[in-house]
C-alpha atoms as a PDB file:
ATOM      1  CA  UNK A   1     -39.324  76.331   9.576  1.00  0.00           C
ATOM      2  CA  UNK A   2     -36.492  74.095  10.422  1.00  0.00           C
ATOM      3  CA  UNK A   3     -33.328  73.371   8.345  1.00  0.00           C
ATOM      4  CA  UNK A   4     -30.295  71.919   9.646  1.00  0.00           C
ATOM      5  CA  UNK A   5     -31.447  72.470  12.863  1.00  0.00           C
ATOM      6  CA  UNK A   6     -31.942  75.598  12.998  1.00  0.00           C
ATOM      7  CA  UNK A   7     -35.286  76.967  13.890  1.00  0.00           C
ATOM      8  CA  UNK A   8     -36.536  80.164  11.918  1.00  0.00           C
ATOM      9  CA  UNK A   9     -40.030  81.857  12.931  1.00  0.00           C
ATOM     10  CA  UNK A  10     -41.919  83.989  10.108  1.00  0.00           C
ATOM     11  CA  UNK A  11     -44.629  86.999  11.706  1.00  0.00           C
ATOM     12  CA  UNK A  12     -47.850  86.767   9.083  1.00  0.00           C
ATOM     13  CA  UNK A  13     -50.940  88.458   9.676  1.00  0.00           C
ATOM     14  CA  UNK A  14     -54.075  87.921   7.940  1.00  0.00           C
ATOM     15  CA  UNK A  15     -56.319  90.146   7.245  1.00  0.00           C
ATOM     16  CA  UNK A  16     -60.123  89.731   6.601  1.00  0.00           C
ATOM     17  CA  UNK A  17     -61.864  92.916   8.011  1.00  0.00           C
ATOM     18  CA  UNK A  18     -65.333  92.659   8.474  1.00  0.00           C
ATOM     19  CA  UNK A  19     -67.486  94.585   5.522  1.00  0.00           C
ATOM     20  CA  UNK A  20     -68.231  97.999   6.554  1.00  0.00           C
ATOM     21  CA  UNK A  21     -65.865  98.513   9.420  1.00  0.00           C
ATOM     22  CA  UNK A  22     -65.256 101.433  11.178  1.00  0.00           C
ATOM     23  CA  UNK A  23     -62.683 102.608  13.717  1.00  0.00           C
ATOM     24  CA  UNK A  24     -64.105 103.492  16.915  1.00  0.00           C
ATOM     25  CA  UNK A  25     -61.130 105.649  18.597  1.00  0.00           C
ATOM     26  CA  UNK A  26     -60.546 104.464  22.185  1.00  0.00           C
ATOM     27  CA  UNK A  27     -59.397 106.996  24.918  1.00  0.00           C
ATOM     28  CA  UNK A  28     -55.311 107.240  24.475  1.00  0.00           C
ATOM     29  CA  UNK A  29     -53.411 107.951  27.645  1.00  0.00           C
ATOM     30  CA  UNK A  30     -49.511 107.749  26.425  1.00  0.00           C
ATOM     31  CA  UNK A  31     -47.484 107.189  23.340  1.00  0.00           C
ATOM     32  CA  UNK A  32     -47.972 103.288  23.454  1.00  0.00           C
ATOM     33  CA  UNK A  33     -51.469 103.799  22.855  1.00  0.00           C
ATOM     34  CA  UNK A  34     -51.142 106.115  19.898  1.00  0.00           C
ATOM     35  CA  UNK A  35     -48.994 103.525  18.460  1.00  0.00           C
ATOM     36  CA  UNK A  36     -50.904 100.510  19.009  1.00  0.00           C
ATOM     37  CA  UNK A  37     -54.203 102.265  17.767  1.00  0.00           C
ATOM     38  CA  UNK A  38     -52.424 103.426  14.197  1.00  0.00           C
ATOM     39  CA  UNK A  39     -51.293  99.980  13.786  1.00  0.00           C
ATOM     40  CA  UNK A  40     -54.783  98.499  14.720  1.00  0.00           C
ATOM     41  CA  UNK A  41     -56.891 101.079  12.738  1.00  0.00           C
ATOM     42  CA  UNK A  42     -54.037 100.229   9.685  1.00  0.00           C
ATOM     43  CA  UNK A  43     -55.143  96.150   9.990  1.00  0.00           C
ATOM     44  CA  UNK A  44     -58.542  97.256  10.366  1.00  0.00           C
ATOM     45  CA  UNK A  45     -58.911  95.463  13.972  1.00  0.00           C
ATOM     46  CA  UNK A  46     -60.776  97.140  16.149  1.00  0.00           C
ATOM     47  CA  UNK A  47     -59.100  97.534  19.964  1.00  0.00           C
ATOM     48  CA  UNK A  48     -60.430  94.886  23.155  1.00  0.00           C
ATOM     49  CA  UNK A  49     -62.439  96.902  25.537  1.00  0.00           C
ATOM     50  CA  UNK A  50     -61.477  98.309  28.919  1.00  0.00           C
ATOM     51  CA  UNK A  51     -62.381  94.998  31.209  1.00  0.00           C
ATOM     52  CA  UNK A  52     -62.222  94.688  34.948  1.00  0.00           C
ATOM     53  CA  UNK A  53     -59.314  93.949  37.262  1.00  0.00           C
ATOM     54  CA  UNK A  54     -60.113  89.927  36.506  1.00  0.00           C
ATOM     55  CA  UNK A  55     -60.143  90.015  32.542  1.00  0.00           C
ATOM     56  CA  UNK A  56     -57.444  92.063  32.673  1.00  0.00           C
ATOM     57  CA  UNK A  57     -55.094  89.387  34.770  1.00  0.00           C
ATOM     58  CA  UNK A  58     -56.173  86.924  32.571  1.00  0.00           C
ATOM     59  CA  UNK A  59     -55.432  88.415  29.108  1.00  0.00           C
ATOM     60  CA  UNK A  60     -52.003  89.572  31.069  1.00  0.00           C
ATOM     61  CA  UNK A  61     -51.099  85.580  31.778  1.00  0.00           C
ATOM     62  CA  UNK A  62     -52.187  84.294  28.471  1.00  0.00           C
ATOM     63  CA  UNK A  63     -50.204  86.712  26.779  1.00  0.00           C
ATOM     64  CA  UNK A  64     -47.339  86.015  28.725  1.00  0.00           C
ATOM     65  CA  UNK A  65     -47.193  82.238  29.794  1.00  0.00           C
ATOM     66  CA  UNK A  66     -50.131  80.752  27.780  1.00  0.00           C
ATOM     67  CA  UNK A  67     -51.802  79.784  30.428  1.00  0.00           C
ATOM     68  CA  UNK A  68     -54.868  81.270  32.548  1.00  0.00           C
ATOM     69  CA  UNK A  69     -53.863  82.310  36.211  1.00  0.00           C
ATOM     70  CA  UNK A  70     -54.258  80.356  39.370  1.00  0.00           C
ATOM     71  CA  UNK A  71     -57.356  81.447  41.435  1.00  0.00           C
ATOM     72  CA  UNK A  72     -55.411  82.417  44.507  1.00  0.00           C
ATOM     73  CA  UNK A  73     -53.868  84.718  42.073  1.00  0.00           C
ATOM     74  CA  UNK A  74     -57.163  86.391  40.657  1.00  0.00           C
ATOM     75  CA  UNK A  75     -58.053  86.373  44.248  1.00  0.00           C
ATOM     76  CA  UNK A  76     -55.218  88.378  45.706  1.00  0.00           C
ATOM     77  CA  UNK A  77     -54.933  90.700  42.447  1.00  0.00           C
ATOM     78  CA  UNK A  78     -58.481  91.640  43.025  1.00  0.00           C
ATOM     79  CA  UNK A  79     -58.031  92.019  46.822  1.00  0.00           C
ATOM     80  CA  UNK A  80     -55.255  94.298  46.288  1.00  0.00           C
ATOM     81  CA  UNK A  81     -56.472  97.774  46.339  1.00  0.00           C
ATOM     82  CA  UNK A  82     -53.355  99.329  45.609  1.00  0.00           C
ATOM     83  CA  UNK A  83     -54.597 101.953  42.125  1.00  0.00           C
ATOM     84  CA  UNK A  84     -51.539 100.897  40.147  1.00  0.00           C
ATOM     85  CA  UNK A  85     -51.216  96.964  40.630  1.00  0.00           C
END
């Protein structure tokens, strides 16, 4: 929304759970988790699953540039073999 301007943003979330869903509880291994899972069972979305090293880089740059990563960078970030990237 603009107005003299000024530029105002406005969160919605629809909602249109699927008939008959239930929450499947995914493992939880801090706080975050707990969080994010009571306000995903409350919306009635059910969690992404675990995905490899790959999926995982990609979600991480589309949520955070909007744009898929560069293939040297999938590349190295899959070479890398350090447990906690």
């Amino acid at each position: 929304m603009r107005y003299q301007g000024k530029l105002a943003t406005v969160p919605v979330t629809v909602l249109n759970p699927a008939p008959g869903f239930a929450w499947k509880q995914l493992p939880q291994n801090n706080y975050i988790d707990r969080l994010i899972d009571a306000k995903l069972q409350r919306l009635k979305i059910q969690p992404s699953p675990v995905v490899d090293d790959a999926g995982f880089l990609r979600r991480v740059s589309l949520d955070l540039t909007g744009q898929l990563p560069d293939p040297n960078e999938v590349r190295a970030f899959i070479a890398d073999a350090t447990p906690s990237h």
